[in-house]
C-alpha atoms as a PDB file:
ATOM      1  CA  UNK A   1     -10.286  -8.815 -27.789  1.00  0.00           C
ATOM      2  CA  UNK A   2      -8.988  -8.860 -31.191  1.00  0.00           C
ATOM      3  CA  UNK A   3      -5.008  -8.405 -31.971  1.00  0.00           C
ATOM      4  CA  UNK A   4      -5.886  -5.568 -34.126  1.00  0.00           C
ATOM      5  CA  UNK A   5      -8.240  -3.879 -30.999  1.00  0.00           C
ATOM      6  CA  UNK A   6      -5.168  -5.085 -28.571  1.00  0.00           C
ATOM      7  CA  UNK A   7      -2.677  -3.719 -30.723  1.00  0.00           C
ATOM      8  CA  UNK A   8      -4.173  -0.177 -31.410  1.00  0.00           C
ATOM      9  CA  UNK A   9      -4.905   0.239 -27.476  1.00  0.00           C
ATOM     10  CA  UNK A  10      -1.185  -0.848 -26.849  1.00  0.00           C
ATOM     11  CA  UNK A  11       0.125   2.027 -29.223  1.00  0.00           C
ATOM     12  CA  UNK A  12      -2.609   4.574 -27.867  1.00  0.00           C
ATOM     13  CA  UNK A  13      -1.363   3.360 -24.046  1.00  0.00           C
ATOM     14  CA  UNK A  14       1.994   4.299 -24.975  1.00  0.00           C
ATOM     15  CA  UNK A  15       1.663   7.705 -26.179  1.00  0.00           C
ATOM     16  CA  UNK A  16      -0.134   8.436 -22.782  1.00  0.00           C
ATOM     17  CA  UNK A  17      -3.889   7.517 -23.169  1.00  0.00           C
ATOM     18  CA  UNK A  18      -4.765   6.555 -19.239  1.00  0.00           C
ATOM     19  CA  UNK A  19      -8.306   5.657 -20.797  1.00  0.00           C
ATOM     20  CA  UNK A  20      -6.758   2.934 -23.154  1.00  0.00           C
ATOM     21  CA  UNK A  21      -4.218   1.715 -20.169  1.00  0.00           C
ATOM     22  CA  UNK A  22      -7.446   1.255 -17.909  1.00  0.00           C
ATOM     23  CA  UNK A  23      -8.823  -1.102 -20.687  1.00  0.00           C
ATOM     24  CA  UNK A  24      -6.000  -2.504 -21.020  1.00  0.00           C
ATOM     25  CA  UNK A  25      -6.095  -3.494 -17.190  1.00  0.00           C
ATOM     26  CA  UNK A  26      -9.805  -4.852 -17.301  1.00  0.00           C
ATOM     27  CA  UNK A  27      -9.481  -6.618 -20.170  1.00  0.00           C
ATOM     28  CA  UNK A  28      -6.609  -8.459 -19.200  1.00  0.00           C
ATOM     29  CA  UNK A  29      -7.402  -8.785 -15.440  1.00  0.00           C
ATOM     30  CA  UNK A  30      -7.784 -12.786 -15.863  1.00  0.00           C
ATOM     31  CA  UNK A  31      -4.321 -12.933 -17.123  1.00  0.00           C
ATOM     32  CA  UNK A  32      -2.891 -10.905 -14.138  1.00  0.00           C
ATOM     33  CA  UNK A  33      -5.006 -12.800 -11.710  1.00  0.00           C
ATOM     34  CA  UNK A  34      -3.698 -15.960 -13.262  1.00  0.00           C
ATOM     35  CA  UNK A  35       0.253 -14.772 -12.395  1.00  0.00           C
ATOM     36  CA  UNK A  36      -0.667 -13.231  -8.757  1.00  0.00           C
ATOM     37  CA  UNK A  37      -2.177 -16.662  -7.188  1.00  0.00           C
ATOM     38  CA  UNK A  38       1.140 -17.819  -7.768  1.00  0.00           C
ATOM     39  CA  UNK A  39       2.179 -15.704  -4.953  1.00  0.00           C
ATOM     40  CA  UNK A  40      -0.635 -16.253  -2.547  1.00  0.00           C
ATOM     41  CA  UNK A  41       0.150 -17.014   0.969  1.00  0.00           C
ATOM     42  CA  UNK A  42       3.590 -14.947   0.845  1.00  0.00           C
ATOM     43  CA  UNK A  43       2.486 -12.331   3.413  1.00  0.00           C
ATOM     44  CA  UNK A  44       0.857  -9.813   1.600  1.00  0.00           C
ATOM     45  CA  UNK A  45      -2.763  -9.494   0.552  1.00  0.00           C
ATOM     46  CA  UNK A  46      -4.347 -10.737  -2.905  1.00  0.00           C
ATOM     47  CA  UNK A  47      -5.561  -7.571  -3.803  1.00  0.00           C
ATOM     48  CA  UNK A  48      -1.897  -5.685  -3.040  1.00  0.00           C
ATOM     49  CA  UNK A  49      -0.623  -8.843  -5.269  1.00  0.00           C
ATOM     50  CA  UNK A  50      -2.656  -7.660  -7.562  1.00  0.00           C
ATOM     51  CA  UNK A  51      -2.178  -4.145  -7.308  1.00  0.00           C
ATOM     52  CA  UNK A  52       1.472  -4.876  -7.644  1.00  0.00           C
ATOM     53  CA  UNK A  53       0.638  -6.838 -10.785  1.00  0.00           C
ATOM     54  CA  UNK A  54      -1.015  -4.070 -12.784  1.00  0.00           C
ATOM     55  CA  UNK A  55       2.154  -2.185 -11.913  1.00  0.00           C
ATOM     56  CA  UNK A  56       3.790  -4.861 -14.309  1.00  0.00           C
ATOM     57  CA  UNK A  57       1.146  -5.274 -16.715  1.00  0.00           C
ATOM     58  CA  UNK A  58       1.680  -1.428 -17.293  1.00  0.00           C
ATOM     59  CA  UNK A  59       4.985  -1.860 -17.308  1.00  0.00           C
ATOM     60  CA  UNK A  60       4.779  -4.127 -20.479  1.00  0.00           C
ATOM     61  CA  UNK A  61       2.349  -1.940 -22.099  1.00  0.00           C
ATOM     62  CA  UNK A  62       5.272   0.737 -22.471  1.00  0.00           C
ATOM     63  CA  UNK A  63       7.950  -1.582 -23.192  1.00  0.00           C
ATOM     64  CA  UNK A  64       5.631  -3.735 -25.852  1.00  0.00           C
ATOM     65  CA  UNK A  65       6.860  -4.045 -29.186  1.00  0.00           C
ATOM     66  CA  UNK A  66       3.917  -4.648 -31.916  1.00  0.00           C
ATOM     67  CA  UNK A  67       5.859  -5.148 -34.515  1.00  0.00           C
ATOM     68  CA  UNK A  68       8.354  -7.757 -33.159  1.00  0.00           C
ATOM     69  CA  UNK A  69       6.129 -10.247 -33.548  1.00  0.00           C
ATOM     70  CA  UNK A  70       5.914 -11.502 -29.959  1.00  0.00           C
ATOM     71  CA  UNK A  71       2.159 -12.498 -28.725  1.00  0.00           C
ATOM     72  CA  UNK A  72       1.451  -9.809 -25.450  1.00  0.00           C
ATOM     73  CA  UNK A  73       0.391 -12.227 -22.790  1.00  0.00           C
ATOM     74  CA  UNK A  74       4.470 -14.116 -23.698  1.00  0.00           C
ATOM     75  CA  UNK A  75       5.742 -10.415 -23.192  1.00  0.00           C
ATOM     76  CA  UNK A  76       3.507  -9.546 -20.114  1.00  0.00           C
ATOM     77  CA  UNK A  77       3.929 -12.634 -17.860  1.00  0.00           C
ATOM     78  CA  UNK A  78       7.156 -12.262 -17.070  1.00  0.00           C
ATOM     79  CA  UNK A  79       6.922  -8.552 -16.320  1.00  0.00           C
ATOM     80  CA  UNK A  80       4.043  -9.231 -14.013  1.00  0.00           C
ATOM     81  CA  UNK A  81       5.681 -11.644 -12.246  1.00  0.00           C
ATOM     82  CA  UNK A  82       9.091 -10.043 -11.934  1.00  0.00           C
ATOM     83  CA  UNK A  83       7.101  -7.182 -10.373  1.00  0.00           C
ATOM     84  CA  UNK A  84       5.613  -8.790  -7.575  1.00  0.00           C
ATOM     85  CA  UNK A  85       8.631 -10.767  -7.348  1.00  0.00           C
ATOM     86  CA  UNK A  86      10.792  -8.098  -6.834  1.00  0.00           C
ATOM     87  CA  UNK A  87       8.611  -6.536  -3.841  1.00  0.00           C
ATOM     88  CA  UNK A  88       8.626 -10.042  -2.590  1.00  0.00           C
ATOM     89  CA  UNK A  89      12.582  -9.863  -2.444  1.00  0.00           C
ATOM     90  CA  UNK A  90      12.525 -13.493  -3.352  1.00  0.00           C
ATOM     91  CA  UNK A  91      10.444 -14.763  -0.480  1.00  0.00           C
ATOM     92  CA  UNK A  92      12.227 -12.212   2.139  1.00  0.00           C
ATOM     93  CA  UNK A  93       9.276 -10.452   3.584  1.00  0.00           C
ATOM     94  CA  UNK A  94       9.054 -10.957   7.333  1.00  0.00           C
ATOM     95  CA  UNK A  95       5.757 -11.800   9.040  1.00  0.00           C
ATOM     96  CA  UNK A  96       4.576  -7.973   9.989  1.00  0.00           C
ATOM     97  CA  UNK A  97       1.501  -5.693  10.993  1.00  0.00           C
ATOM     98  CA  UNK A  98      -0.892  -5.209   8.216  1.00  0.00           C
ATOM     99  CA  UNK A  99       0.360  -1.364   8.558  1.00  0.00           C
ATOM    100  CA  UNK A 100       3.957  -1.907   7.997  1.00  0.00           C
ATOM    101  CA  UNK A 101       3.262  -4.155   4.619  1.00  0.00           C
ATOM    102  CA  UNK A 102       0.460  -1.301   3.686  1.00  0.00           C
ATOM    103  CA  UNK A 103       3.319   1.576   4.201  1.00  0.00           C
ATOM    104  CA  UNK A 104       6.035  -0.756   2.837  1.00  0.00           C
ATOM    105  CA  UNK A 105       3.376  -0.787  -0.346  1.00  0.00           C
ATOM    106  CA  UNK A 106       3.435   3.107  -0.530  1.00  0.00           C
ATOM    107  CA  UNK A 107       6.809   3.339  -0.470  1.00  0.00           C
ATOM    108  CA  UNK A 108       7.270   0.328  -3.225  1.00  0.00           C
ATOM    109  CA  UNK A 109       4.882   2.408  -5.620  1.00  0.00           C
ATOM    110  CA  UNK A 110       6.731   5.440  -5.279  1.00  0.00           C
ATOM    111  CA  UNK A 111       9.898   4.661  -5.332  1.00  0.00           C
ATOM    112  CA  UNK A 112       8.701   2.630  -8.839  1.00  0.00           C
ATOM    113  CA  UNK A 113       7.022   6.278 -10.054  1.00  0.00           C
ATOM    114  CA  UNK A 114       9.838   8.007  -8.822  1.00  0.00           C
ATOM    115  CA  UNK A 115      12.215   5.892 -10.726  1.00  0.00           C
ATOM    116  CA  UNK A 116      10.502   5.835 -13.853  1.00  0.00           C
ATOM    117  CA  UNK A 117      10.110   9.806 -13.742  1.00  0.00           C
ATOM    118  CA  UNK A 118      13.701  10.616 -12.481  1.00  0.00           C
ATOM    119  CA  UNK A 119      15.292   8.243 -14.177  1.00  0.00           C
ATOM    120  CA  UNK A 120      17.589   6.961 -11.007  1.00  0.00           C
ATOM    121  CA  UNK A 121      16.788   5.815  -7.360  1.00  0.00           C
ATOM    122  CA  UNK A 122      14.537   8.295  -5.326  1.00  0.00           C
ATOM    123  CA  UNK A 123      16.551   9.761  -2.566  1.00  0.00           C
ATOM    124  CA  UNK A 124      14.945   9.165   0.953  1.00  0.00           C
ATOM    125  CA  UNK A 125      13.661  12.799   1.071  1.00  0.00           C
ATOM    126  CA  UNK A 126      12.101  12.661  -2.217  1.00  0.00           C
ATOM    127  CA  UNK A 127      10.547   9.280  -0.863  1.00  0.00           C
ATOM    128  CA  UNK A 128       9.180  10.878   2.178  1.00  0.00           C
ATOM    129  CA  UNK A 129       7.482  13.690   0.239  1.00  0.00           C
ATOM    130  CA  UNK A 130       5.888  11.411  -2.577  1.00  0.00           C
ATOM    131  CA  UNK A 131       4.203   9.234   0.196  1.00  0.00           C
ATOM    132  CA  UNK A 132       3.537  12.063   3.426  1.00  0.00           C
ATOM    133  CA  UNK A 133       5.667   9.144   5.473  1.00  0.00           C
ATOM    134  CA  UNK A 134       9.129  10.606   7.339  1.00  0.00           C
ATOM    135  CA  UNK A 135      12.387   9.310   6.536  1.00  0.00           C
ATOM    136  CA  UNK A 136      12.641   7.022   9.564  1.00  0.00           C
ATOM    137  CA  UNK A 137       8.642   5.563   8.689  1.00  0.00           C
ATOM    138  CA  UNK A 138      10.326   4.938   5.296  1.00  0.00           C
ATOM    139  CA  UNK A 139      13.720   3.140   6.710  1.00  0.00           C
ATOM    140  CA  UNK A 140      11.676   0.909   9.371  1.00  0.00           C
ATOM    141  CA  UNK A 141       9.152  -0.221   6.615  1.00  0.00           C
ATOM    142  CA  UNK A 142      12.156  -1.164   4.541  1.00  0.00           C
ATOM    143  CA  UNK A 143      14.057  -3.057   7.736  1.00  0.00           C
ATOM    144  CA  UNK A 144      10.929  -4.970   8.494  1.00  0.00           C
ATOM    145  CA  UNK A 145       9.958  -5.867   4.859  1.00  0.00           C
ATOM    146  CA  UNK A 146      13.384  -6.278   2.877  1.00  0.00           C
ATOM    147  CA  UNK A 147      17.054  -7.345   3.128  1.00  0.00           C
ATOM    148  CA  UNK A 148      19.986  -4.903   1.322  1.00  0.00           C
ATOM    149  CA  UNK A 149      19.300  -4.983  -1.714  1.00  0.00           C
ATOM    150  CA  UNK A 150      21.920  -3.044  -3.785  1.00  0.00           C
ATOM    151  CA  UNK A 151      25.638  -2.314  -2.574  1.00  0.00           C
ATOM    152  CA  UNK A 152      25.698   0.161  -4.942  1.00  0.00           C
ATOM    153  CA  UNK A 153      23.393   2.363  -3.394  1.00  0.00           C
ATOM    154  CA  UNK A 154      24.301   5.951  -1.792  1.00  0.00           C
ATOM    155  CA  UNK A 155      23.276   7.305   1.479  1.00  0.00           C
ATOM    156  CA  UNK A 156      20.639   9.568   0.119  1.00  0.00           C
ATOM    157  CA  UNK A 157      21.912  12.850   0.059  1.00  0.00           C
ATOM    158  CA  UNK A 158      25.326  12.202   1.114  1.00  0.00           C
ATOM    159  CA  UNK A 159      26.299  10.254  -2.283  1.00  0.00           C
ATOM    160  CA  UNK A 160      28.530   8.066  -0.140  1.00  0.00           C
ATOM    161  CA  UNK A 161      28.948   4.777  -0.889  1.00  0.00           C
ATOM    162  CA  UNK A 162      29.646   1.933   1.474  1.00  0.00           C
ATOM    163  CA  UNK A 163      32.026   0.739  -1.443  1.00  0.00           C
ATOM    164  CA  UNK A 164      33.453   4.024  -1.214  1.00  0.00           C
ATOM    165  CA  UNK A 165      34.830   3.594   2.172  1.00  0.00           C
ATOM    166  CA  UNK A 166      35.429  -0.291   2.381  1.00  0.00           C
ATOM    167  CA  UNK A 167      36.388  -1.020  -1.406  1.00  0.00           C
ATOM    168  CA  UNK A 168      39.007  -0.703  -4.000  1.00  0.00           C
ATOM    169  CA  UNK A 169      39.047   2.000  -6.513  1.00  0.00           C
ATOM    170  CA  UNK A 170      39.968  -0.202  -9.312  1.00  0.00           C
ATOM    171  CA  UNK A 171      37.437  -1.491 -11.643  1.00  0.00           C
ATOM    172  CA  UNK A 172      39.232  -5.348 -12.159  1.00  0.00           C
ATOM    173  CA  UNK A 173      38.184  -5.824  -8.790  1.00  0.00           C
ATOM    174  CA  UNK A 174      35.199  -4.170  -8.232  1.00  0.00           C
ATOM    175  CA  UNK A 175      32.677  -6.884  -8.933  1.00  0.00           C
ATOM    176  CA  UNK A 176      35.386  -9.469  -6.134  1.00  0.00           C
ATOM    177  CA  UNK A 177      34.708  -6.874  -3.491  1.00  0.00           C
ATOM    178  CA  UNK A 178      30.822  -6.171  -3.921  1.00  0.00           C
ATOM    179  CA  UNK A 179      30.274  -9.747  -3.748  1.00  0.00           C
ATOM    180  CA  UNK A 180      32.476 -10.421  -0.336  1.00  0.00           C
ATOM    181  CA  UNK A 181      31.192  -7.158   0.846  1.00  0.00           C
ATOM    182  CA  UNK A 182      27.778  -8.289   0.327  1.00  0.00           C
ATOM    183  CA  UNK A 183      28.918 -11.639   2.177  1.00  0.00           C
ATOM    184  CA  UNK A 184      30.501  -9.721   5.117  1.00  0.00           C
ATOM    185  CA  UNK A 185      27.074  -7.891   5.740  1.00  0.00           C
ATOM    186  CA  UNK A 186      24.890 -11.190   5.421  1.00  0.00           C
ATOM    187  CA  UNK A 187      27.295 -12.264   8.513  1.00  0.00           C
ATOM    188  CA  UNK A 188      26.856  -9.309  10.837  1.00  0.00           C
ATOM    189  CA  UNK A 189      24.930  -9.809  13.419  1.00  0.00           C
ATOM    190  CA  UNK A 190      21.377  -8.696  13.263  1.00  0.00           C
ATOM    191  CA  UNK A 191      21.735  -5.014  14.865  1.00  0.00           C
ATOM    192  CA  UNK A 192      24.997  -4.213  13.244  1.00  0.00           C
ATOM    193  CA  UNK A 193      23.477  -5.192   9.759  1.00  0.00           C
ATOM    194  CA  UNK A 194      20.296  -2.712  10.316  1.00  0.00           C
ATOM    195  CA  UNK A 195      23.095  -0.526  11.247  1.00  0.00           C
ATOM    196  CA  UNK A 196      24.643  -0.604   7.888  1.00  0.00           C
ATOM    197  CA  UNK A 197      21.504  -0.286   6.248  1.00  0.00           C
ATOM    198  CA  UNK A 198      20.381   3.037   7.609  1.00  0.00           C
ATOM    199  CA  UNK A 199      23.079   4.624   7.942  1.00  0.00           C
ATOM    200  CA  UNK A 200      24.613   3.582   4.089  1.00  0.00           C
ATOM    201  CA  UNK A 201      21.368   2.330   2.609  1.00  0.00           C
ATOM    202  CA  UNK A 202      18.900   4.295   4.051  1.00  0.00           C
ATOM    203  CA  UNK A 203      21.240   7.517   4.225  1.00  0.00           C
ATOM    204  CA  UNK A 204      19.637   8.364   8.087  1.00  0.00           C
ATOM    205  CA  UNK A 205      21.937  10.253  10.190  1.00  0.00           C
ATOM    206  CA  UNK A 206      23.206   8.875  13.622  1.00  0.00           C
ATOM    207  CA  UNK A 207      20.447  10.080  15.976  1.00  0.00           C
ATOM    208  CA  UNK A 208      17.758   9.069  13.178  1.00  0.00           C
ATOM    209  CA  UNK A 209      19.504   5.532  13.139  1.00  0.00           C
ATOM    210  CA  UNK A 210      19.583   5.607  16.981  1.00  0.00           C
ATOM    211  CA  UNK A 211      15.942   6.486  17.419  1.00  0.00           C
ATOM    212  CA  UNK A 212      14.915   3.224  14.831  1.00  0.00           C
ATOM    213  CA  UNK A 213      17.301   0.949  17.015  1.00  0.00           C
ATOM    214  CA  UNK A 214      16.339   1.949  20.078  1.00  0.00           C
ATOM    215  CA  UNK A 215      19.581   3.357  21.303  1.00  0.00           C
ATOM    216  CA  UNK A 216      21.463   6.424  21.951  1.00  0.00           C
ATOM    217  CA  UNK A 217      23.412   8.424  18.908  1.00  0.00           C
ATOM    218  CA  UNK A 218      26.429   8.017  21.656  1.00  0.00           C
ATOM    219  CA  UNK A 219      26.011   3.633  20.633  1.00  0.00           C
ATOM    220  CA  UNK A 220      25.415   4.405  17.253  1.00  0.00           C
ATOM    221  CA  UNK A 221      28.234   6.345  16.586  1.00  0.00           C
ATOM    222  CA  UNK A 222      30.657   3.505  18.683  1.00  0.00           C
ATOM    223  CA  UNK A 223      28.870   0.490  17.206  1.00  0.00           C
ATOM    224  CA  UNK A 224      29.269   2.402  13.596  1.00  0.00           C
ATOM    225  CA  UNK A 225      32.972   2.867  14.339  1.00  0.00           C
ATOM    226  CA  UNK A 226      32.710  -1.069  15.519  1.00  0.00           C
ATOM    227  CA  UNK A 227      31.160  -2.331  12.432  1.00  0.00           C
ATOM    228  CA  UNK A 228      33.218  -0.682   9.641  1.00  0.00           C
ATOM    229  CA  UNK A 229      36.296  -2.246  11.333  1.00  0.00           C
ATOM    230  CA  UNK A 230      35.298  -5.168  11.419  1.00  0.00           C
ATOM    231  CA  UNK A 231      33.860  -5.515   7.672  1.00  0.00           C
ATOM    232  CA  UNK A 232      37.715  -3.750   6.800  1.00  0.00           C
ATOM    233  CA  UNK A 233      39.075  -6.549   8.767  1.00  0.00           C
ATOM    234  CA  UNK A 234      37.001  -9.320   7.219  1.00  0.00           C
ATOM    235  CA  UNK A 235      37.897  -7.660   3.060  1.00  0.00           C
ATOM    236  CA  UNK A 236      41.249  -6.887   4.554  1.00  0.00           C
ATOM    237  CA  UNK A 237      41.363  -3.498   3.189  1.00  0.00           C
END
């Protein structure tokens, strides 16, 4: 492929030509092969590697700038990798059914569509209705595939914050508290830590959260009331 060919697929790509974006895929699928076997034997298959790398690829079609001078492979690689790196979770993914990381793969895909088309996370409901899977499919393939991942996210439709009821207000000491909140969590015990994560993650109400743990709402509600004092105790807030 020629710059000039590359180049006027690129621009084409970008104003929304799926025929020039699938070119773009199998003409470059060497170069995306070439950045998914350096995730091989992570847990996940070579072909949802791949999959996962086209995501990037495509991503650095849009983002490409032509005129900046910058060769496309320098601008793609890193895109590609960050992609499958960021489904990774840095080496996080548990060893789990070939179901869970296939459902965990639906969800990562929409949740990428939905965030490029809302322009902000996908609430759980909007998640469960791009991919046919319920809310509590969606939290459990999240539990057994990835750790927190933002403590600024809101309980789905609630727009409540785990900052919100734990932190400070003022913005001096905002990024001091995420990061010791984020510590207090990694130090929770196992259940109370999926307990945080549905409930102010995932956004699942107490008797969703109970039927995902295995327990009654009753223990939810009491463990809930458990946990929260003891991360207030541990910030001393």
């Amino acid at each position: 492929m020629t710059p000039d060919h590359r180049t006027a697929l690129i621009r084409a790509a970008q104003t929304g030509d799926q025929a020039a974006c699938q070119q773009l895929v199998e003409e470059n699928t060497g170069l995306i092969w070439s950045v998914v076997r350096r995730y091989t034997h992570r847990g996940v298959e070579n072909e949802d590697l791949y999959q996962l790398g086209c995501l990037g690829f495509l991503k650095a079609v849009q983002g490409f700038d032509p005129d900046f001078g910058t060769q496309f492979s320098t601008y793609a690689v890193p895109k590609i990798a960050g992609e499958i790196r960021r489904f990774l979770r840095d080496d996080g993914m548990v060893k789990v059914g070939r179901g869970m990381k296939e459902q965990a793969l639906a969800i990562y895909r929409a949740r990428t569509r939905l965030l490029d088309e809302l322009g902000r996370e996908p609430a759980l409901s909007e998640l469960a209705q791009a991919t046919g899977l319920t809310p509590e499919d969606i939290a459990a393939a999240d539990l057994a595939t990835a750790s927190v991942t933002s403590l600024q996210a809101q309980t789905g439709e609630s727009d409540l914050s785990l900052e919100g009821l734990l932190g400070t207000d003022s913005p001096e000491e905002g990024l001091v508290e995420r990061v010791a909140l984020r510590m207090a969590i990694d130090r929770l015990p196992e259940r109370e830590r999926k307990l945080i994560l549905l409930r102010y993650y995932k956004g699942l109400t107490q008797d969703r959260t109970a039927k995902i743990l295995g327990i009654s709402q009753v223990q939810v509600s009491r463990l809930e009331k458990k946990t929260l004092q003891a991360l207030r105790q541990e910030l001393d807030v």
